[in-house]
N, C-alpha and C. Protein backbone atom coordinates (compact mmCIF):
# COMPACT_ATOMS: atom_id res chain seq x y z
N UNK A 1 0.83 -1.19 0.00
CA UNK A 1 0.00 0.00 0.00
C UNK A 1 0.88 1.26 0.00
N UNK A 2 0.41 2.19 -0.97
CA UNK A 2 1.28 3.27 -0.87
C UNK A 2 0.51 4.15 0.67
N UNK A 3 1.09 5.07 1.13
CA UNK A 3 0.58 5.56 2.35
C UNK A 3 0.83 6.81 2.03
N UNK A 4 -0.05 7.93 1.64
CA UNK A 4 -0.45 9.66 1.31
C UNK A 4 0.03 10.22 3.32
N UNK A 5 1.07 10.92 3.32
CA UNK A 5 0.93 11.53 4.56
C UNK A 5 0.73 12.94 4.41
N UNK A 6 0.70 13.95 3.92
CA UNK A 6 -0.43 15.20 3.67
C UNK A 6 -0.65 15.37 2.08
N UNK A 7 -1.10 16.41 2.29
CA UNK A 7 -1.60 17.29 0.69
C UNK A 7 0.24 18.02 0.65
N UNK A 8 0.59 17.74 0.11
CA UNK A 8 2.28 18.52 0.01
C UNK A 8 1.91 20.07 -0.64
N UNK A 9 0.90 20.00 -1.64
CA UNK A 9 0.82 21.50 -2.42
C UNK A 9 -0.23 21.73 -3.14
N UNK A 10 -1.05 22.95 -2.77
CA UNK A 10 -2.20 23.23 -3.72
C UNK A 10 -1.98 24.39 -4.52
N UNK A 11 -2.30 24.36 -5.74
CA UNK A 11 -1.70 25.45 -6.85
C UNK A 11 -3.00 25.69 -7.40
N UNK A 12 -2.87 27.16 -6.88
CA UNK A 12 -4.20 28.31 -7.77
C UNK A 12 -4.07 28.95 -8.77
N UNK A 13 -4.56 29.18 -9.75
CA UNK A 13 -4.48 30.39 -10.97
C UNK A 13 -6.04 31.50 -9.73
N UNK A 14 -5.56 32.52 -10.28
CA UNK A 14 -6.02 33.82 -9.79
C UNK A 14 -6.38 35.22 -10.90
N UNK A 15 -7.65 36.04 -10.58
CA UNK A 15 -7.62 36.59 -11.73
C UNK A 15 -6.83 38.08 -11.78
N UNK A 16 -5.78 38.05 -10.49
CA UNK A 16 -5.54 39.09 -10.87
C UNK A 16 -4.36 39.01 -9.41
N UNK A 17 -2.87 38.62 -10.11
CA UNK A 17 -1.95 38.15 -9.12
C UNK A 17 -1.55 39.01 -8.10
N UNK A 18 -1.50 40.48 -8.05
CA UNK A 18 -0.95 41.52 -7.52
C UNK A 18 -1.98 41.52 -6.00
N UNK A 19 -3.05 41.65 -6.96
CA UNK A 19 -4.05 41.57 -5.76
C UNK A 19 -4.14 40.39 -4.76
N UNK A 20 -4.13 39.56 -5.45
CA UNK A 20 -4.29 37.89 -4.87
C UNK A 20 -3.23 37.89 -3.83
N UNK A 21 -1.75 38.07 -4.09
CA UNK A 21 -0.56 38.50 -3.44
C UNK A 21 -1.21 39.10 -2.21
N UNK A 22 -1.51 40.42 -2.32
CA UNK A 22 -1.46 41.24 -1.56
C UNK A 22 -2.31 40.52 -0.12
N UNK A 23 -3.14 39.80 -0.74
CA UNK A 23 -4.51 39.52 0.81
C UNK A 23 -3.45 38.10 1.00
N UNK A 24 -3.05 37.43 -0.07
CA UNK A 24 -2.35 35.94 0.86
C UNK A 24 -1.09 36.56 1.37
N UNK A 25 -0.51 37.34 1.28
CA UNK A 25 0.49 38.01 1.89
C UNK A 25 0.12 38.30 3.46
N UNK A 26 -0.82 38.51 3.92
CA UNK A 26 -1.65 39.08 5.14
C UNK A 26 -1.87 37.67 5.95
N UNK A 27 -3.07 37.09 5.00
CA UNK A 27 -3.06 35.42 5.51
C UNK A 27 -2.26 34.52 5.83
N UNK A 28 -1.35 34.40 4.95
CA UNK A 28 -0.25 33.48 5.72
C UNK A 28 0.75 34.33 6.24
N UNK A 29 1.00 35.00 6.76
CA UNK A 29 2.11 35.89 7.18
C UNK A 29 1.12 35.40 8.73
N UNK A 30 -0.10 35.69 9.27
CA UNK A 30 -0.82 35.28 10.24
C UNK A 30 -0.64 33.82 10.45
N UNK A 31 -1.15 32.99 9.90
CA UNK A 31 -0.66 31.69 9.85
C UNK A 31 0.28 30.95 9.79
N UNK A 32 1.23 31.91 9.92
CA UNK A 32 2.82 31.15 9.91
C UNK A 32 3.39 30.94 9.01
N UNK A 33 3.25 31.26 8.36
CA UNK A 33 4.19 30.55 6.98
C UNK A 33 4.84 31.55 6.20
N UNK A 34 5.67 30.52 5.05
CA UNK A 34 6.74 32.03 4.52
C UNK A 34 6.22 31.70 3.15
N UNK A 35 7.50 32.56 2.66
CA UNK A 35 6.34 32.62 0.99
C UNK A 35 7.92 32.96 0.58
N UNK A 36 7.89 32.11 -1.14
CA UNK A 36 9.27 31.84 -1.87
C UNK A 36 8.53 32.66 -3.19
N UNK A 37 9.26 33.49 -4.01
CA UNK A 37 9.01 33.91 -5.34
C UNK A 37 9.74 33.26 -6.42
N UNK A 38 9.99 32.15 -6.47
CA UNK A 38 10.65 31.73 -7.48
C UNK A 38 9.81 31.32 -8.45
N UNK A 39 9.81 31.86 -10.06
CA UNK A 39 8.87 31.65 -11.17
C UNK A 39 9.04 30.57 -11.42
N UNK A 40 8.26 29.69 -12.17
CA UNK A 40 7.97 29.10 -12.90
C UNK A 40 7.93 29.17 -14.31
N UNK A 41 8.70 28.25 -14.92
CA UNK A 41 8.45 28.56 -16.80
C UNK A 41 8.61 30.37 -16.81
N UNK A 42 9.59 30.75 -16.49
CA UNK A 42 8.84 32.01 -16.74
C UNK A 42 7.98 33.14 -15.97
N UNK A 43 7.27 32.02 -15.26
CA UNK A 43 6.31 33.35 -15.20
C UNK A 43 5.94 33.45 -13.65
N UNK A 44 5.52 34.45 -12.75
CA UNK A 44 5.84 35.12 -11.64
C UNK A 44 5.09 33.92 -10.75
N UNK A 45 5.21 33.25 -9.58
CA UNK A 45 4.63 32.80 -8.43
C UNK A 45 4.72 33.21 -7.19
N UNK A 46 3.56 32.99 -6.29
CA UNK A 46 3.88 33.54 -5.00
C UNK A 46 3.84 31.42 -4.42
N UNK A 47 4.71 31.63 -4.04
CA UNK A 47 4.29 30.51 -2.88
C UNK A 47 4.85 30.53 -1.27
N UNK A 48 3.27 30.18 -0.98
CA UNK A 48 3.54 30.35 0.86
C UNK A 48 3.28 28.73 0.88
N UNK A 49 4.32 28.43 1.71
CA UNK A 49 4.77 27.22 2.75
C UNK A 49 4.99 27.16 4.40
N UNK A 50 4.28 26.12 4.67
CA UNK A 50 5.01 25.44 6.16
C UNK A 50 5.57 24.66 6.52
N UNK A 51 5.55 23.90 7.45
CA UNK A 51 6.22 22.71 7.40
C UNK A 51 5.46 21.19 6.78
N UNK A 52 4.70 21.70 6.59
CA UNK A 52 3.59 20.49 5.68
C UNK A 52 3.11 20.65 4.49
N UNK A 53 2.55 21.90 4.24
CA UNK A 53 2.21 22.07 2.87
C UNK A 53 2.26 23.72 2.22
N UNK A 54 2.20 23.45 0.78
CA UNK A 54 2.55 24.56 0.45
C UNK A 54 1.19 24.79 -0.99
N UNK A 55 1.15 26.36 -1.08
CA UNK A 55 -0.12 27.12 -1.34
C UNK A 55 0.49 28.06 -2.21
N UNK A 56 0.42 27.56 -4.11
CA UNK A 56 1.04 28.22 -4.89
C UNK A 56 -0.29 29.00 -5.23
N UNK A 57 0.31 30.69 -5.79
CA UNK A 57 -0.76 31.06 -6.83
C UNK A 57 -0.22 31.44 -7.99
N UNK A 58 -0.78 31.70 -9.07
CA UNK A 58 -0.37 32.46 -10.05
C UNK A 58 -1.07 33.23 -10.92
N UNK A 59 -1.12 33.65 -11.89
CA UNK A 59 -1.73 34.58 -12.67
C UNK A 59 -2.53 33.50 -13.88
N UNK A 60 -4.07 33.39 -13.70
CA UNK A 60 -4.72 32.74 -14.48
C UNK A 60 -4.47 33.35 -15.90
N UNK A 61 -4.57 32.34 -17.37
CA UNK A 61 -4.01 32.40 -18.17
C UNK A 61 -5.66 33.18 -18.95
N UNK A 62 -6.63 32.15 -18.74
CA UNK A 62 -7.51 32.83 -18.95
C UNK A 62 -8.67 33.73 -17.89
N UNK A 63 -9.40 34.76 -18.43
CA UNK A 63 -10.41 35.43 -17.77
C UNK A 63 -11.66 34.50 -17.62
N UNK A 64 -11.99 34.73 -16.39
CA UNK A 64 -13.54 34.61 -16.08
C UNK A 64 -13.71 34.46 -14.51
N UNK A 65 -14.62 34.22 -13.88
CA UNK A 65 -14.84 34.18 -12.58
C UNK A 65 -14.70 33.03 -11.91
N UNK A 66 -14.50 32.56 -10.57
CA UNK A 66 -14.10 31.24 -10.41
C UNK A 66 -15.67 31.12 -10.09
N UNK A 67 -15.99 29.57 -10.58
CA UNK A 67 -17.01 28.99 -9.97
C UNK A 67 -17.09 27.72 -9.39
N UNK A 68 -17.37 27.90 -7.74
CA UNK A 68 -16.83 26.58 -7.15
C UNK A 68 -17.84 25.06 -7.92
N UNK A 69 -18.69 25.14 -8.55
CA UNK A 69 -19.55 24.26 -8.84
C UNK A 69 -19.17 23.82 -10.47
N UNK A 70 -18.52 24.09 -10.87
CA UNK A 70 -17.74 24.06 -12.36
C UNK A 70 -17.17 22.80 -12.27
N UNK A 71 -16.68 21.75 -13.17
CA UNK A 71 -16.03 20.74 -13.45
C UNK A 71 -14.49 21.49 -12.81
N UNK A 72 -13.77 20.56 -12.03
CA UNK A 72 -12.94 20.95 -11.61
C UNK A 72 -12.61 22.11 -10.65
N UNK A 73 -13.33 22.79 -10.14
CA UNK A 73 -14.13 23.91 -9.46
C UNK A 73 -13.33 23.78 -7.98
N UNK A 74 -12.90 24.63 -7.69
CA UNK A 74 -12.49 24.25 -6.45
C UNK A 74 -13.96 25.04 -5.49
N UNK A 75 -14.31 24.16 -4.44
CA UNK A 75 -15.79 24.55 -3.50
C UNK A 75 -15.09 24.91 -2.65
N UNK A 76 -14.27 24.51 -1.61
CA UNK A 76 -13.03 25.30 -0.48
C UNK A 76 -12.26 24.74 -0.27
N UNK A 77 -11.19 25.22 0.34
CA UNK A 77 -10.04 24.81 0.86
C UNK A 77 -10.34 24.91 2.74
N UNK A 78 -10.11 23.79 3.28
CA UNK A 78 -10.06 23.85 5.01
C UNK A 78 -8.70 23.65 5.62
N UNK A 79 -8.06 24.39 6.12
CA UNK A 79 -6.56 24.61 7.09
C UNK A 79 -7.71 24.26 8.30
N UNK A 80 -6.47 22.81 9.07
CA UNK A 80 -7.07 22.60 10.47
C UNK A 80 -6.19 23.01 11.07
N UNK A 81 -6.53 23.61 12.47
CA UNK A 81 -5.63 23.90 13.30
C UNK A 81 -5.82 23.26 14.76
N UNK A 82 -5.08 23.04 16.00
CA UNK A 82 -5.18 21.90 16.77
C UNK A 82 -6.55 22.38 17.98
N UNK A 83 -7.16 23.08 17.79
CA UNK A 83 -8.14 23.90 18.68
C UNK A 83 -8.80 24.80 18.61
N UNK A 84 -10.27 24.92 19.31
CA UNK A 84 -11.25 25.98 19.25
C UNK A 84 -10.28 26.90 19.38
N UNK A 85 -9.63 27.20 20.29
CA UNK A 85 -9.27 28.52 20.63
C UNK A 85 -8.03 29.22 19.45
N UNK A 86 -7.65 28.36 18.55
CA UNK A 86 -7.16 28.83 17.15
C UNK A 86 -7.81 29.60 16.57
N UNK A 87 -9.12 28.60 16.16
CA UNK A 87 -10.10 29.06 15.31
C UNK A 87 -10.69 30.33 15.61
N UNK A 88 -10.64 30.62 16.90
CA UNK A 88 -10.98 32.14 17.75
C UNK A 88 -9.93 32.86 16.97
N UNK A 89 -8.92 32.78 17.37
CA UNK A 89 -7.22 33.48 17.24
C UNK A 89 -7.42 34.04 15.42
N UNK A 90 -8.02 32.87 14.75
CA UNK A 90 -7.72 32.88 13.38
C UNK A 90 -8.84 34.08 13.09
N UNK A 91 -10.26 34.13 13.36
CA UNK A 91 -10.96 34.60 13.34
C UNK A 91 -10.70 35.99 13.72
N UNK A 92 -10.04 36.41 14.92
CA UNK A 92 -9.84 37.86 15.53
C UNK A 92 -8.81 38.53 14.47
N UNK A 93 -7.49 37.20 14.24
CA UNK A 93 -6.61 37.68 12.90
C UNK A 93 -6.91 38.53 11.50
N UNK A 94 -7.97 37.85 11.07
CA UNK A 94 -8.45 38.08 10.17
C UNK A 94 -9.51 39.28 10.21
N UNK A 95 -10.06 39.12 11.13
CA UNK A 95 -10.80 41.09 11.19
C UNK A 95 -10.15 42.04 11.45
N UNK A 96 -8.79 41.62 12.15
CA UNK A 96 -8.05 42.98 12.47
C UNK A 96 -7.18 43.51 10.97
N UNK A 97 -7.08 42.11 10.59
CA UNK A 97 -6.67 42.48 8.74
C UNK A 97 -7.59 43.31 7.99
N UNK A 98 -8.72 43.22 8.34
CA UNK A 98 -10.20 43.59 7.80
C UNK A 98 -10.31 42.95 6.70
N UNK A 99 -10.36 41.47 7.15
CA UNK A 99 -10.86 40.20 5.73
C UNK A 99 -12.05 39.86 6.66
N UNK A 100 -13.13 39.76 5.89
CA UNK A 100 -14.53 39.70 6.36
C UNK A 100 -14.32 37.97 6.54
N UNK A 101 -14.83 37.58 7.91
CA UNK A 101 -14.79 36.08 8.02
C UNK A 101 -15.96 35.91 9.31
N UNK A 102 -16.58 35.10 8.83
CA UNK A 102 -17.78 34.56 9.39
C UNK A 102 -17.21 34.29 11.46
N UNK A 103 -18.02 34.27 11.92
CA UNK A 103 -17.69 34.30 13.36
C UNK A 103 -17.67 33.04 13.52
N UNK A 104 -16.90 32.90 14.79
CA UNK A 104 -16.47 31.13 14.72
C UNK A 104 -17.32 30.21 15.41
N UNK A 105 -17.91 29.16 14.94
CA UNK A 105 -19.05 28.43 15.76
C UNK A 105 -19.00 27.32 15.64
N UNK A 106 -19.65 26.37 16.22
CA UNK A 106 -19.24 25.01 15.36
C UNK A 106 -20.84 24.86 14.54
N UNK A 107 -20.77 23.31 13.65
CA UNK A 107 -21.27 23.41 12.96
C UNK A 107 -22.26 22.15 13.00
N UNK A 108 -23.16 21.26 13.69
CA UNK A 108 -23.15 20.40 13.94
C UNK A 108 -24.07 19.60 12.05
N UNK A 109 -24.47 20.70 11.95
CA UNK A 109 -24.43 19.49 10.16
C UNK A 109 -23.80 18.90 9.56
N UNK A 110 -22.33 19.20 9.53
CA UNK A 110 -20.98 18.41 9.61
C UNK A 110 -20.83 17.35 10.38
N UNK A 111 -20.52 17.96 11.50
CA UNK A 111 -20.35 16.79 13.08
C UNK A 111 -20.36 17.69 14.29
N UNK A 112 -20.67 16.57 15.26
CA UNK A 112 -21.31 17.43 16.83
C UNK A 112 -20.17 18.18 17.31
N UNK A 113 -18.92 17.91 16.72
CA UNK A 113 -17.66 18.91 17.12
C UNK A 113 -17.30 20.08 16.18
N UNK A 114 -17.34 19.84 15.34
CA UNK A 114 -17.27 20.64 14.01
C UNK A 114 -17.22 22.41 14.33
N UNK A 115 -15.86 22.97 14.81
CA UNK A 115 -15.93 24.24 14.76
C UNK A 115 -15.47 24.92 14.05
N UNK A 116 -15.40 26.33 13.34
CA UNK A 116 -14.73 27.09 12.11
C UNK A 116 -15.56 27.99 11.98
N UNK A 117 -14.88 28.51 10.90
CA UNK A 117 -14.73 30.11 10.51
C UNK A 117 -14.18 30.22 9.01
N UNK A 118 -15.05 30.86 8.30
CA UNK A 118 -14.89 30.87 7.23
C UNK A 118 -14.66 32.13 6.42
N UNK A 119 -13.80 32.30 5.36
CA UNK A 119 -13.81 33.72 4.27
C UNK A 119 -13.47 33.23 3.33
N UNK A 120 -13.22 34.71 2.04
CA UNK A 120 -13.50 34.49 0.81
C UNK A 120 -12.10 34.70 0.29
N UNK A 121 -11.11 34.42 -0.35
CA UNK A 121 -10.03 35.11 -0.98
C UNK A 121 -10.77 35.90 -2.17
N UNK A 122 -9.97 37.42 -3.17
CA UNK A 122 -10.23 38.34 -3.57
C UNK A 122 -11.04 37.30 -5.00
N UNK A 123 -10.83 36.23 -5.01
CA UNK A 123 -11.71 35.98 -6.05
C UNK A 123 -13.08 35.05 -6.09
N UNK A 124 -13.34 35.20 -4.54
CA UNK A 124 -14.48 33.73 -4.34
C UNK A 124 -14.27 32.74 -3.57
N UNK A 125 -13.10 32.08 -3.79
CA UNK A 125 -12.71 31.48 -3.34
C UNK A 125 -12.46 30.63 -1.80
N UNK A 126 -13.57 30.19 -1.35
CA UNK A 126 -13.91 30.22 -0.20
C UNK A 126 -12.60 29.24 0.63
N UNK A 127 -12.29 29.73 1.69
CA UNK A 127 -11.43 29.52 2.74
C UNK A 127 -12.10 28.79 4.15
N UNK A 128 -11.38 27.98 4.66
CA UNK A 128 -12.03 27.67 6.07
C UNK A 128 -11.12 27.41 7.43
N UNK A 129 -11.21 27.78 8.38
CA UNK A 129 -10.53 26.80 9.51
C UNK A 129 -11.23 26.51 10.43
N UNK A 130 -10.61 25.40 10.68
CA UNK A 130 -11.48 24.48 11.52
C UNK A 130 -10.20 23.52 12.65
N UNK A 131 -10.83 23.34 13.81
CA UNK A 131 -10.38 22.77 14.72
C UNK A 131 -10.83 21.53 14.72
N UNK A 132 -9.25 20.62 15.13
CA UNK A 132 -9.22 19.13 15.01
C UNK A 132 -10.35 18.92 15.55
N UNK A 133 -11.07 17.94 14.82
CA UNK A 133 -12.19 17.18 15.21
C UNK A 133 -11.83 15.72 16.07
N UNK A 134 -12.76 15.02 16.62
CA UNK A 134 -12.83 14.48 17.56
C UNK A 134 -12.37 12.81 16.61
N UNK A 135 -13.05 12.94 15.42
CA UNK A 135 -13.01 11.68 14.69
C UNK A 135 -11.79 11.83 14.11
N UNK A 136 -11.38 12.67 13.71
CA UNK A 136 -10.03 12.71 13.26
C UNK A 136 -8.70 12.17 13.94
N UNK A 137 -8.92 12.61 15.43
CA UNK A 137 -8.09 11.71 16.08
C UNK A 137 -8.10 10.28 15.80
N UNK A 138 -9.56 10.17 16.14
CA UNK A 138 -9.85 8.44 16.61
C UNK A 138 -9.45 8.18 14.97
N UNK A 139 -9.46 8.41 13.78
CA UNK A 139 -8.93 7.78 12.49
C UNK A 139 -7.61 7.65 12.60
N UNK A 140 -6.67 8.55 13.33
CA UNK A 140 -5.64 8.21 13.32
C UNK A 140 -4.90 7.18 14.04
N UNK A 141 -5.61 7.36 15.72
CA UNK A 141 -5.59 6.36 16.46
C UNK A 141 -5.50 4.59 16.16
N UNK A 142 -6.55 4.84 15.48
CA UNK A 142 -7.39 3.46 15.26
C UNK A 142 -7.35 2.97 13.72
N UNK A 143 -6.83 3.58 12.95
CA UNK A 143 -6.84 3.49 11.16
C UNK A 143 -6.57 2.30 11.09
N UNK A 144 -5.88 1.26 11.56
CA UNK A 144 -5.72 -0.21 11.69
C UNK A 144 -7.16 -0.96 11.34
N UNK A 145 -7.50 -0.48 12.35
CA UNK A 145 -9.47 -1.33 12.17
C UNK A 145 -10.41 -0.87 10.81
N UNK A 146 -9.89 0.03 10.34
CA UNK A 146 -11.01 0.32 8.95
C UNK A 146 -10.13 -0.08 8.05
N UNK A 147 -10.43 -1.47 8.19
CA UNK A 147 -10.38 -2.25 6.65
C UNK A 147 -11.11 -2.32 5.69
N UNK A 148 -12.42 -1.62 5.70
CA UNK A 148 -13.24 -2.05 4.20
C UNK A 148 -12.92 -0.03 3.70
N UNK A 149 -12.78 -0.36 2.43
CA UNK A 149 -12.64 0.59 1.65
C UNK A 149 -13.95 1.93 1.68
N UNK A 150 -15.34 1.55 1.71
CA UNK A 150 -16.26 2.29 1.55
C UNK A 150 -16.75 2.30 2.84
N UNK A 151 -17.05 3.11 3.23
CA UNK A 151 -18.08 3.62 4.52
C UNK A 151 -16.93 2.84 5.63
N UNK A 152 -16.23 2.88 6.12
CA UNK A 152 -15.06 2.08 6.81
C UNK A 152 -15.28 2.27 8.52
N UNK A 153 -15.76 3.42 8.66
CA UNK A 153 -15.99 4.37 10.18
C UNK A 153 -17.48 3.58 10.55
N UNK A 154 -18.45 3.55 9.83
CA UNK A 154 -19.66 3.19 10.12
C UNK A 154 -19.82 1.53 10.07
N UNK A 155 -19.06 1.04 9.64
CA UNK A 155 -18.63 -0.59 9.31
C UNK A 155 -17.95 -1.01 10.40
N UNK A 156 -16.82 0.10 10.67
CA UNK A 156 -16.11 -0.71 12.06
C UNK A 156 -16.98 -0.24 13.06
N UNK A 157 -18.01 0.85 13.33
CA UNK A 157 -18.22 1.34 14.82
C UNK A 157 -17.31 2.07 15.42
N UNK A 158 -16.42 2.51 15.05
CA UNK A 158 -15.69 3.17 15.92
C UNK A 158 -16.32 4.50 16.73
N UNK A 159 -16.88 5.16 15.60
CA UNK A 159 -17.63 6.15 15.95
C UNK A 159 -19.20 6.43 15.65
């Protein structure tokens, strides 16, 4: 079995890089992370990194608006962080930036732990953080016991 241990890198086109720059410049500079300019083919990138993963953008080749519901569409991106009281931290971060982000609550249509806070990057692009969930542990804990491929959590009982 091969074994995936994170997302190493998500790469955005953007409709308008200067700008895009400017608000992820704010965001991850809050979140810890640094940011490398080295182009590509040519042509200009911002990328912010941590010690786990890294969050390229660049200058979309073509115009139009993003739509998360589109073939290939990105719907959001979720950064977890290890606690409610992040998700507070992340939340206060982000208004004192004056990036409009939803107040932090949990969410129980998700799950009965489910807390976060959500905003938009300059093109739609919806953003989230959210504090480790309760099942997330126990998957890591326990990932041994979910042997069947489909529905694996509700098959073993764990949760």
């Amino acid at each position: 079995m091969i074994q995936i241990t994170a997302v190493d890198h998500i790469y955005l086109a953007v409709s308008d890089l200067p700008r895009s720059e400017r608000f992820y410049d704010r965001v991850f500079r809050l979140f810890d992370f640094r940011k490398g300019t080295a182009p590509i083919g040519g042509e200009r990138h911002a990328h912010y990194f941590n010690r786990i993963t890294q969050y390229t953008i660049r200058q979309a080749r073509t115009p139009g608006a993003h739509d998360p519901y589109r073939v290939g569409g990105l719907h959001h991106l979720c950064f977890r962080v290890p606690a409610r009281r992040d998700v507070d931290q992340a939340y206060e971060g982000l208004t004192k930036l004056g990036i409009a982000a939803s107040a932090p609550r949990l969410f129980p249509e998700y799950a009965e732990d489910y807390y976060a806070t959500f905003f938009e990057d300059p093109d739609g692009v919806r953003l989230e953080v959210v504090a480790e969930r309760r099942l997330r542990t126990l998957l890591r804990e326990r990932w041994e016991e979910l042997t069947e491929f489909e529905d694996p959590v509700r098959k073993s009982g764990i949760a």
